[in-house]
C-alpha atoms as a PDB file:
ATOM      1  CA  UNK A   1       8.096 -21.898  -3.170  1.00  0.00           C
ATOM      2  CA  UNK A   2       7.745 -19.353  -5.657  1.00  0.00           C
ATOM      3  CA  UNK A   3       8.399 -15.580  -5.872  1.00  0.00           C
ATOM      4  CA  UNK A   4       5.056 -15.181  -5.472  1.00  0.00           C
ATOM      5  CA  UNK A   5       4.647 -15.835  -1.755  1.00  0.00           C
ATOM      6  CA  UNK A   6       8.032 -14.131  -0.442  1.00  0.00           C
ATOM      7  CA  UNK A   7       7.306 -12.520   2.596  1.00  0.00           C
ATOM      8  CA  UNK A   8       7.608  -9.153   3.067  1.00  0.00           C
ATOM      9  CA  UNK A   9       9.125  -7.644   6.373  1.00  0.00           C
ATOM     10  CA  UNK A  10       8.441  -3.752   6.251  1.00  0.00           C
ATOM     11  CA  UNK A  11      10.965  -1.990   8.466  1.00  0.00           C
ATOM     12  CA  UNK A  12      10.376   1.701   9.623  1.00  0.00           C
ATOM     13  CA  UNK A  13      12.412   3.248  12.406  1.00  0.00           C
ATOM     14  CA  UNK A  14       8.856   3.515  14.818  1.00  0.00           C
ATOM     15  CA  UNK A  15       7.640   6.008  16.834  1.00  0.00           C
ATOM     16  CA  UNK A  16       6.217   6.548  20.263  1.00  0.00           C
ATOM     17  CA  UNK A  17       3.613   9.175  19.258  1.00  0.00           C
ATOM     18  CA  UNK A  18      -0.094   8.113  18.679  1.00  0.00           C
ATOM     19  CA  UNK A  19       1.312   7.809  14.624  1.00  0.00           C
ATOM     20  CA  UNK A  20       0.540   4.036  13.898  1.00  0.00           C
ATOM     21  CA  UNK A  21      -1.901   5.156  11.554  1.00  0.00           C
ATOM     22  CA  UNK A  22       0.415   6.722   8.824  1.00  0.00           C
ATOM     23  CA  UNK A  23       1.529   2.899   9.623  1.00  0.00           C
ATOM     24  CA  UNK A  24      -1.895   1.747   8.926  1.00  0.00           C
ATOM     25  CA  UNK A  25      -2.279   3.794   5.768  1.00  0.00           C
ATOM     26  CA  UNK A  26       0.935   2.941   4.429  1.00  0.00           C
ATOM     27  CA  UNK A  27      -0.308  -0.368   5.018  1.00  0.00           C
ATOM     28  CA  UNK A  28      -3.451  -0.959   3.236  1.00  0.00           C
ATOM     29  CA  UNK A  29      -1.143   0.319  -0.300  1.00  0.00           C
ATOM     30  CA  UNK A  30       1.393  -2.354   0.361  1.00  0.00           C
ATOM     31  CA  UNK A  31      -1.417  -4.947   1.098  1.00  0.00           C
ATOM     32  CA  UNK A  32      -2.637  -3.427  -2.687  1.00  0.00           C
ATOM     33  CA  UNK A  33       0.293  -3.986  -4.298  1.00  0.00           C
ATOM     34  CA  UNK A  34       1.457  -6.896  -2.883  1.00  0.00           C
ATOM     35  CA  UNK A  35      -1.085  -9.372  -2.819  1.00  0.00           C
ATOM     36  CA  UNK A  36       0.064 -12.541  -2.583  1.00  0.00           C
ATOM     37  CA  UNK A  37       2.929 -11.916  -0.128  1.00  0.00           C
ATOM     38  CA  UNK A  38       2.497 -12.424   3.541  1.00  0.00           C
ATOM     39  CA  UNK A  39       3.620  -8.501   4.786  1.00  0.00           C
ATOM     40  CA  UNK A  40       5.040  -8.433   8.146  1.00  0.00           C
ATOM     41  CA  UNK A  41       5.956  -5.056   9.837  1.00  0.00           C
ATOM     42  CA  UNK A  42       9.343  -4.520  12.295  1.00  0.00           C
ATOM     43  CA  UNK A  43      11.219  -1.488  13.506  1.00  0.00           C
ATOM     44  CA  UNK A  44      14.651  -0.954  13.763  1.00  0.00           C
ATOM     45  CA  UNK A  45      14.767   1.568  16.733  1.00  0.00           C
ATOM     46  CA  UNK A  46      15.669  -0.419  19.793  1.00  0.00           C
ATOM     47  CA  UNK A  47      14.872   3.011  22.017  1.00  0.00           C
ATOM     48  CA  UNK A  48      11.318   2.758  20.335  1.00  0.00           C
ATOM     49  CA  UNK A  49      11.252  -0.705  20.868  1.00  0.00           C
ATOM     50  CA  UNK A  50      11.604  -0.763  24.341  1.00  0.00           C
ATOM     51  CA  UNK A  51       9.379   2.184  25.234  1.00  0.00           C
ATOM     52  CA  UNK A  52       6.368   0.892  23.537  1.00  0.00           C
ATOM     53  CA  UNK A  53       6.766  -3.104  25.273  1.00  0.00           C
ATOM     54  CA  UNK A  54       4.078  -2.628  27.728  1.00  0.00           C
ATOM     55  CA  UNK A  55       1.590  -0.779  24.494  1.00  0.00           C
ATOM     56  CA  UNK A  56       2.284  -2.644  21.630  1.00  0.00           C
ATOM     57  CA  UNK A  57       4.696  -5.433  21.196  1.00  0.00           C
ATOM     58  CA  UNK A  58       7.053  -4.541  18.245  1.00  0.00           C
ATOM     59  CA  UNK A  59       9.865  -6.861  16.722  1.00  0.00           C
ATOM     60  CA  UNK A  60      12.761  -6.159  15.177  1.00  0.00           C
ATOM     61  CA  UNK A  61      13.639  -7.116  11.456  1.00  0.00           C
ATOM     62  CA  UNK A  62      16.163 -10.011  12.558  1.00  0.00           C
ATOM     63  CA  UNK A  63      13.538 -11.607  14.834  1.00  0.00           C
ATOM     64  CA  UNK A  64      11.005 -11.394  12.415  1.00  0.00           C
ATOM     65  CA  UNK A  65      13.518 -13.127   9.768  1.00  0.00           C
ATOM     66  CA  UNK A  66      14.163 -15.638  12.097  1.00  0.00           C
ATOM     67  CA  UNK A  67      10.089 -16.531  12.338  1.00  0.00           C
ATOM     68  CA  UNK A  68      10.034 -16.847   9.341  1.00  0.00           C
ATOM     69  CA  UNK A  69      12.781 -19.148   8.462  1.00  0.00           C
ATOM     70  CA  UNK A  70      11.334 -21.478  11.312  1.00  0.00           C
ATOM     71  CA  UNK A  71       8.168 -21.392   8.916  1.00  0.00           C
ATOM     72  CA  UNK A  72      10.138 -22.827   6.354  1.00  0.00           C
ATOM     73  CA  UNK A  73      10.612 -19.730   4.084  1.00  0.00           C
ATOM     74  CA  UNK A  74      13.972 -19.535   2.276  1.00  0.00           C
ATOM     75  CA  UNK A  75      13.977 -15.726   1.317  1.00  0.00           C
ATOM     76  CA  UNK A  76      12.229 -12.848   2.670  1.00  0.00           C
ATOM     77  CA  UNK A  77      12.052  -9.324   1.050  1.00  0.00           C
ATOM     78  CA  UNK A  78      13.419  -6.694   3.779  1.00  0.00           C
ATOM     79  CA  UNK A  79      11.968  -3.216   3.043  1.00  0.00           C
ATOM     80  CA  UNK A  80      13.781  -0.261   4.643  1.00  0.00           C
ATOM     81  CA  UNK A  81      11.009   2.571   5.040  1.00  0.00           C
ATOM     82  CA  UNK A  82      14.120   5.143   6.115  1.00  0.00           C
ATOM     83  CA  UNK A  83      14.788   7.774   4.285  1.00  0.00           C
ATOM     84  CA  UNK A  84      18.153   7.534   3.040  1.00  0.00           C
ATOM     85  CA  UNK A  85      21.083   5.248   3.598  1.00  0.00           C
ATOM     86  CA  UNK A  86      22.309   6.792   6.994  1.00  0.00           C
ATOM     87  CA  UNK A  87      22.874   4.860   9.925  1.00  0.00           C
ATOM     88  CA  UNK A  88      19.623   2.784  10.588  1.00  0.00           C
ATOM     89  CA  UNK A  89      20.112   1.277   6.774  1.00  0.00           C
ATOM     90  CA  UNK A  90      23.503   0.535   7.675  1.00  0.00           C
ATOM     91  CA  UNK A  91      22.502  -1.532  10.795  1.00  0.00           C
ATOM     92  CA  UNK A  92      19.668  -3.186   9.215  1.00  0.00           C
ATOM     93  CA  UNK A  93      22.239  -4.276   6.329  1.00  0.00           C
ATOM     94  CA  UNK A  94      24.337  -5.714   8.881  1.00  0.00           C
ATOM     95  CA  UNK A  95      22.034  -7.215  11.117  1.00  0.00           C
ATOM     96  CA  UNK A  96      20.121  -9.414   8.500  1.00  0.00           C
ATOM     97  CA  UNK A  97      22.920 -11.779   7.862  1.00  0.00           C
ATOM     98  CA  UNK A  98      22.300 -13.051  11.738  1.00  0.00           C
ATOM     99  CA  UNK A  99      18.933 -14.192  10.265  1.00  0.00           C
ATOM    100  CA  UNK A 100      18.935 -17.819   9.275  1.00  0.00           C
ATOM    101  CA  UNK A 101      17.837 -17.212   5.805  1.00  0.00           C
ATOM    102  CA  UNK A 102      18.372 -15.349   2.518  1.00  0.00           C
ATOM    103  CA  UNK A 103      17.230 -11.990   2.207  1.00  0.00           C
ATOM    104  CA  UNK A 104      16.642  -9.572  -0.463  1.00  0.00           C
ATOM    105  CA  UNK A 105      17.008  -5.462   0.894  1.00  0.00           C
ATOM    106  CA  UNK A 106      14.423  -2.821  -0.588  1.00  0.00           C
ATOM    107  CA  UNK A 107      16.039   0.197  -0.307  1.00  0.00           C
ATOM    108  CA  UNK A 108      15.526   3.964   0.732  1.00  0.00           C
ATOM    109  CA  UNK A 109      13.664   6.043   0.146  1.00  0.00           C
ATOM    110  CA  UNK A 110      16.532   8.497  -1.367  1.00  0.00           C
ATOM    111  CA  UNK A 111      18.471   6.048  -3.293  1.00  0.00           C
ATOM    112  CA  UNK A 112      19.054   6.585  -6.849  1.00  0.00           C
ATOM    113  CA  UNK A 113      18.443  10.168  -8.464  1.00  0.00           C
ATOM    114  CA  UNK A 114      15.287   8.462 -10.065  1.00  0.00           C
ATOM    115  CA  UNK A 115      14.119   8.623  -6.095  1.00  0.00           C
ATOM    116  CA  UNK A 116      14.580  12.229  -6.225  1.00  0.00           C
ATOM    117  CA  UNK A 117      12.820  12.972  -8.877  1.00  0.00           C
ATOM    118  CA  UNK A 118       9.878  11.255  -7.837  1.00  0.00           C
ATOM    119  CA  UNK A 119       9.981  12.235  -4.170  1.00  0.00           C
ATOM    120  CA  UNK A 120       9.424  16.056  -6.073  1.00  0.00           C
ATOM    121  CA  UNK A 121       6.742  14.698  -7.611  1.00  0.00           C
ATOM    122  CA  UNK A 122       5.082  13.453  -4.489  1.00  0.00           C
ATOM    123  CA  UNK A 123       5.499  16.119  -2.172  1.00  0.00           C
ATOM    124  CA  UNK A 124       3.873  19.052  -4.908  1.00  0.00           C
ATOM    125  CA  UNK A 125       0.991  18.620  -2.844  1.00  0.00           C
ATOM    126  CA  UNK A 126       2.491  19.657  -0.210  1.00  0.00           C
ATOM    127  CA  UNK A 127       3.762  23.272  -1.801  1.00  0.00           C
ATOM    128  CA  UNK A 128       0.938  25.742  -2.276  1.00  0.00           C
ATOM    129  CA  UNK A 129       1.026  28.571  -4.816  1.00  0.00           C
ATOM    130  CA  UNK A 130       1.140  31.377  -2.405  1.00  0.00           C
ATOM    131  CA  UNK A 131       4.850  32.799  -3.992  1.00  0.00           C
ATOM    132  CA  UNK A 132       5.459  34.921  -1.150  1.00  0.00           C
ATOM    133  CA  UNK A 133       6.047  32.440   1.152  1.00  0.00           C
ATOM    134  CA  UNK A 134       9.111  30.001   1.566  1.00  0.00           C
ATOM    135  CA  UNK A 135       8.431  26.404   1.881  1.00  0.00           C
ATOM    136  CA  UNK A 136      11.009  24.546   4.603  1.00  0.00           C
ATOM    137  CA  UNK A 137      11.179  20.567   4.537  1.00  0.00           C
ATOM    138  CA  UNK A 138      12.997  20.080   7.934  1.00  0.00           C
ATOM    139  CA  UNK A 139      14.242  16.667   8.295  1.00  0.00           C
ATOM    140  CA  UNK A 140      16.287  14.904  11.534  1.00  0.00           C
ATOM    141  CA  UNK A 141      19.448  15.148   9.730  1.00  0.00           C
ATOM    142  CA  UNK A 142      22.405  12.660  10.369  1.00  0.00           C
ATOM    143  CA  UNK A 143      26.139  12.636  10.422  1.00  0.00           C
ATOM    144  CA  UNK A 144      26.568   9.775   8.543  1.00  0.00           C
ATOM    145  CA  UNK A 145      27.890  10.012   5.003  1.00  0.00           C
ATOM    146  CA  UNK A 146      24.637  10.151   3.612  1.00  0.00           C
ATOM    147  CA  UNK A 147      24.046  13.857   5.066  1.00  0.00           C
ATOM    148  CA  UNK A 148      24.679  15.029   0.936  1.00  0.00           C
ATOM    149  CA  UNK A 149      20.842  13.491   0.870  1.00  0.00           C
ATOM    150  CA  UNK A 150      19.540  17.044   2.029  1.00  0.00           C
ATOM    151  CA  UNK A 151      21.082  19.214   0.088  1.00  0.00           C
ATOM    152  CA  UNK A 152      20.910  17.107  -2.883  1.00  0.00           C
ATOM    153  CA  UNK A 153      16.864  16.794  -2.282  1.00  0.00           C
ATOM    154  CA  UNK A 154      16.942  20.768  -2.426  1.00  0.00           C
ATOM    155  CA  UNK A 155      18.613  21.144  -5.444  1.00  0.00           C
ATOM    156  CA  UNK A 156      15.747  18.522  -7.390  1.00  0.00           C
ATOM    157  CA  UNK A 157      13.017  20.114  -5.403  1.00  0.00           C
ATOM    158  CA  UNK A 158      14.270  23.906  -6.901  1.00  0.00           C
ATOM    159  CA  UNK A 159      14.219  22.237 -10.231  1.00  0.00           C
ATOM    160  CA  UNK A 160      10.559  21.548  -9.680  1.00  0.00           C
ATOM    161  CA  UNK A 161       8.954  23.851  -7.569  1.00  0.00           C
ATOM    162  CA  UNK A 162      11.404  26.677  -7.646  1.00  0.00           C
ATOM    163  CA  UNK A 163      13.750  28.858  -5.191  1.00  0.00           C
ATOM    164  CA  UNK A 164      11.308  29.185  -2.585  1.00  0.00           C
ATOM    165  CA  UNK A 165      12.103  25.767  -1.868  1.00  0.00           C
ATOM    166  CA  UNK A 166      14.914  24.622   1.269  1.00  0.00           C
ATOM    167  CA  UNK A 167      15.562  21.730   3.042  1.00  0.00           C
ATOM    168  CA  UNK A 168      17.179  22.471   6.877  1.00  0.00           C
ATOM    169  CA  UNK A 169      17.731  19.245   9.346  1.00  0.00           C
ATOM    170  CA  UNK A 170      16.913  19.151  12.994  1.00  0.00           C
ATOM    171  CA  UNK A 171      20.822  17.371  13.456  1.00  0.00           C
ATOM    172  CA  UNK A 172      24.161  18.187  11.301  1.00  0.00           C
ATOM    173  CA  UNK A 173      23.833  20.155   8.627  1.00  0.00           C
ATOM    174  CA  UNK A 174      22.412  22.666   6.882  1.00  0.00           C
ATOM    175  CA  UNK A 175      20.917  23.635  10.151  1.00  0.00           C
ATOM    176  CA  UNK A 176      18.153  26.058  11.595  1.00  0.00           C
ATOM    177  CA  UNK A 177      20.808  28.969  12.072  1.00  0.00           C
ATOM    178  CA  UNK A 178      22.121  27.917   8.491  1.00  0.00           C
ATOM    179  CA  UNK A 179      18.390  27.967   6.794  1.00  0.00           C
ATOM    180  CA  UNK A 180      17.290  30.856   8.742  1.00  0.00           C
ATOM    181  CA  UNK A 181      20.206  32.779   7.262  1.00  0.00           C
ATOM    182  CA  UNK A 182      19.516  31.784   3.789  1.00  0.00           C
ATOM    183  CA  UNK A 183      15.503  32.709   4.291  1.00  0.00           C
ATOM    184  CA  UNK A 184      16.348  36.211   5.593  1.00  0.00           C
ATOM    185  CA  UNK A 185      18.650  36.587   2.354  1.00  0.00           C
ATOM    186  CA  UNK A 186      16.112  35.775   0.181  1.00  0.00           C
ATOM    187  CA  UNK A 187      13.747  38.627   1.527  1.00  0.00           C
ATOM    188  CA  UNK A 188      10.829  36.041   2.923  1.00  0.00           C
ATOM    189  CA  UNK A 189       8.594  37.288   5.582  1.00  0.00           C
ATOM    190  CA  UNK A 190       6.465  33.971   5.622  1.00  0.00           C
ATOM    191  CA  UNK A 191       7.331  30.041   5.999  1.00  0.00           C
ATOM    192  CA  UNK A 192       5.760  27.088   6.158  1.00  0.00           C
ATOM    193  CA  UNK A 193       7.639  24.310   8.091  1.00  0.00           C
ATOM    194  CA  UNK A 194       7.430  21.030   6.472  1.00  0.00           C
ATOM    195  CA  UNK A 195       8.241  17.970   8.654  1.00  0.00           C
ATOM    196  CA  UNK A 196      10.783  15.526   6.165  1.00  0.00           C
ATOM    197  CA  UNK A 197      10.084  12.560   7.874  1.00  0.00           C
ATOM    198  CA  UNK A 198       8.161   9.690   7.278  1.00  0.00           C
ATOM    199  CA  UNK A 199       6.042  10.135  10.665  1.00  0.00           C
ATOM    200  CA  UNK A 200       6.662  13.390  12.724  1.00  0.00           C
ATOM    201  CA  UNK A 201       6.433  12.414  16.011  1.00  0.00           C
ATOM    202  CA  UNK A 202       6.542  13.980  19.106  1.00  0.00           C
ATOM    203  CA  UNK A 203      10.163  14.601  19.791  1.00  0.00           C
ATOM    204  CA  UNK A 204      10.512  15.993  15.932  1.00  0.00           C
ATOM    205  CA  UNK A 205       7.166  18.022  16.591  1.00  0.00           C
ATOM    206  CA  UNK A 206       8.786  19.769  20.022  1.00  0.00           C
ATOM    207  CA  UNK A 207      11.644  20.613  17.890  1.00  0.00           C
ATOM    208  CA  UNK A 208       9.742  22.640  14.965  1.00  0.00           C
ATOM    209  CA  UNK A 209       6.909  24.421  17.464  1.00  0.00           C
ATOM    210  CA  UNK A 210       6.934  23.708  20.985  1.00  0.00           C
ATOM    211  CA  UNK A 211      10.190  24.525  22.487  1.00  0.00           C
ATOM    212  CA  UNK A 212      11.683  28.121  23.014  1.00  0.00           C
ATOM    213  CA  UNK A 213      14.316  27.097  20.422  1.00  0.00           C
ATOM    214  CA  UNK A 214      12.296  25.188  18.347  1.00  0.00           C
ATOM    215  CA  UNK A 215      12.198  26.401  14.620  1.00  0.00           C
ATOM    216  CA  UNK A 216       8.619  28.237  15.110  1.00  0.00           C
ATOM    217  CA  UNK A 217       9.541  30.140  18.111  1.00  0.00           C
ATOM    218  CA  UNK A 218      13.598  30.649  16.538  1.00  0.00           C
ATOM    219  CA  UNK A 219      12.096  32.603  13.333  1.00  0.00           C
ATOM    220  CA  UNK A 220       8.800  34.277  14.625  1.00  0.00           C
ATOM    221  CA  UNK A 221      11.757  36.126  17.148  1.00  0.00           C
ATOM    222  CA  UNK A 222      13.221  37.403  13.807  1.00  0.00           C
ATOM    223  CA  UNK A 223       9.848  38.740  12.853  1.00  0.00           C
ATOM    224  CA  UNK A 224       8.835  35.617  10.336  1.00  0.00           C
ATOM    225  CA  UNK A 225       4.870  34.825   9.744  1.00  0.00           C
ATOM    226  CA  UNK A 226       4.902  30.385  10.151  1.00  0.00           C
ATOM    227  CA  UNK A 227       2.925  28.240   9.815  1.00  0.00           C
ATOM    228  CA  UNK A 228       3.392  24.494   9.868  1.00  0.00           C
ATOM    229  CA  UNK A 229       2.179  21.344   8.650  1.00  0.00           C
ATOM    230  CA  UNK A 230       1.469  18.329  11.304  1.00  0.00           C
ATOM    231  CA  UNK A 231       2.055  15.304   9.363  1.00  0.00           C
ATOM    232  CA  UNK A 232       5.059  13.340   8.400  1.00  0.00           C
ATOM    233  CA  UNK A 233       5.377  11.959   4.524  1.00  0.00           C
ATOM    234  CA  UNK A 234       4.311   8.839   5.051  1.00  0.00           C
ATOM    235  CA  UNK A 235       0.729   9.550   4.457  1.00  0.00           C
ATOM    236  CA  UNK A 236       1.133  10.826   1.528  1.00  0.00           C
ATOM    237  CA  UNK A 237       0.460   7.779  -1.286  1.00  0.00           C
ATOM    238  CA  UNK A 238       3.083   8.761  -4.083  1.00  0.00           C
ATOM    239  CA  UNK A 239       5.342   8.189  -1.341  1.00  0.00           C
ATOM    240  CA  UNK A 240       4.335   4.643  -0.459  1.00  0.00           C
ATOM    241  CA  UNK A 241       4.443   3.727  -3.995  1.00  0.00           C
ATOM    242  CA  UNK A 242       8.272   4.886  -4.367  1.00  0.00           C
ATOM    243  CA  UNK A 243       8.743   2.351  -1.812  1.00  0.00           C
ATOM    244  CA  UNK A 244       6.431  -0.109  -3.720  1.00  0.00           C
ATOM    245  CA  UNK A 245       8.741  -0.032  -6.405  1.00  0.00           C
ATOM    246  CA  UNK A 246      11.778  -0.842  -4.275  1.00  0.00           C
ATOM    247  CA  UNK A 247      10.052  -3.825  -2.915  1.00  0.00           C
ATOM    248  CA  UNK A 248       9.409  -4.717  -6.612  1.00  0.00           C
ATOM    249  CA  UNK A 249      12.982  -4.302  -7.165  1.00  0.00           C
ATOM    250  CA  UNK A 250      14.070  -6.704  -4.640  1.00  0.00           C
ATOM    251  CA  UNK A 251      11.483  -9.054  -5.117  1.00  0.00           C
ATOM    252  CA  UNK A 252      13.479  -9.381  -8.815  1.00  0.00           C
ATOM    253  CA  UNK A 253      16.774  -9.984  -8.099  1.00  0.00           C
ATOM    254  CA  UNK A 254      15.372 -13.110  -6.257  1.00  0.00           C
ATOM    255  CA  UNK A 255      17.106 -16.462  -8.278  1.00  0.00           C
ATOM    256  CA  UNK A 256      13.429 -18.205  -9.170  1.00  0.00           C
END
């Protein structure tokens, strides 16, 4: 066995929404860059899991491991397609030593500051020119230790696109009330809402438009122009490739 036939187990927190095809996208770029390795996709969301059984059969990371080592494989690559280190990273860190073989973890998204810096990079697209208007990444949020992730983001994305820039989360902190607060103070009239997630399903879509509390509805009250965009991160392909080069990261530290 060489390094150049690890598998690769892919392992995004899934979605119920009709949102396999950022999946499929992301796909095709791994399948790219990764030849000669046998890619295998699982999802760490048990909740996800279970209310997709009778659609689509998904398995979990540790299961997949487990195939694998019944194969005959000795290491496996497992590629964490969260955002940052928060609770679902944890878990999967955890839960791969129940796996009967050795494993090598591709991290993050958000992991080192060079992350940052190139997440900024990949979302310009996403931040047209119009300078009147604020631009609003709105992620889940978390109150793990990892929460600094958000704010930290900000600050890079200011350093590259500029003060119209924030970054609010659906959970924790900072928050709608928080970020709606700071907009006012800044004197915008306009937003776009930009879903921070890797797919924005439909629970995370509900909470930016649909609901009477939702971010849309919260700052139109207060007499804001919004306007949103529909689509997680994940089909963006700058974005894959940051997590490309984790996978080539782990796939190095592998003792061949």
């Amino acid at each position: 066995m060489s390094k150049n036939n690890i598998p690769i187990i892919l392992t995004a927190f899934g979605t119920t929404a009709r949102a396999f095809s950022t999946y499929d996208r992301m796909d095709r770029i791994f399948r790219q860059r990764f030849p000669d390795h046998p890619l295998h996709w699982a999802y760490s969301s048990r909740m996800v899991r279970h209310a997709m059984n009778n659609k689509k059969k998904l398995k979990d990371p540790v299961e997949t491991a487990r195939s694998l080592a019944q194969k005959g494989y000795e290491w496996v690559v497992i590629q964490s397609l969260h955002l940052i280190c928060g609770h679902e990273f944890d878990r999967l860190v955890t839960q791969r030593d129940q796996a009967p073989i050795r494993s090598s973890m591709g991290l993050p998204l958000l992991t080192s500051q060079k992350d940052y810096a190139a997440v900024a990079n990949a979302l310009a697209p996403l931040f047209p020119r119009q300078t009147d208007q604020a631009l609003i990444l709105v992620g889940h949020g978390t109150d793990h230790p990892a929460w600094t992730a958000y704010p930290a983001l900000e600050s890079i994305l200011r350093q590259h696109h500029g003060d119209r820039v924030f970054l609010g989360v659906v959970e924790g902190y900072p928050g709608m009330d928080h970020t709606l607060d700071r907009i006012k103070a800044a004197g915008f009239n306009r937003v776009c809402l930009i879903p921070f997630m890797l797919v924005a399903g439909v629970h995370f879509r509900e909470d930016l438009t649909c609901e009477p509390d939702s971010w849309q509805k919260t700052f139109e009250r207060e007499g804001i122009e919004v306007s949103v965009v529909n689509q997680g991160i994940g089909h963006m392909e700058d974005v894959t490739s940051i997590f490309c080069d984790h996978i080539s990261d782990a796939l190095d530290v592998i003792p061949f």
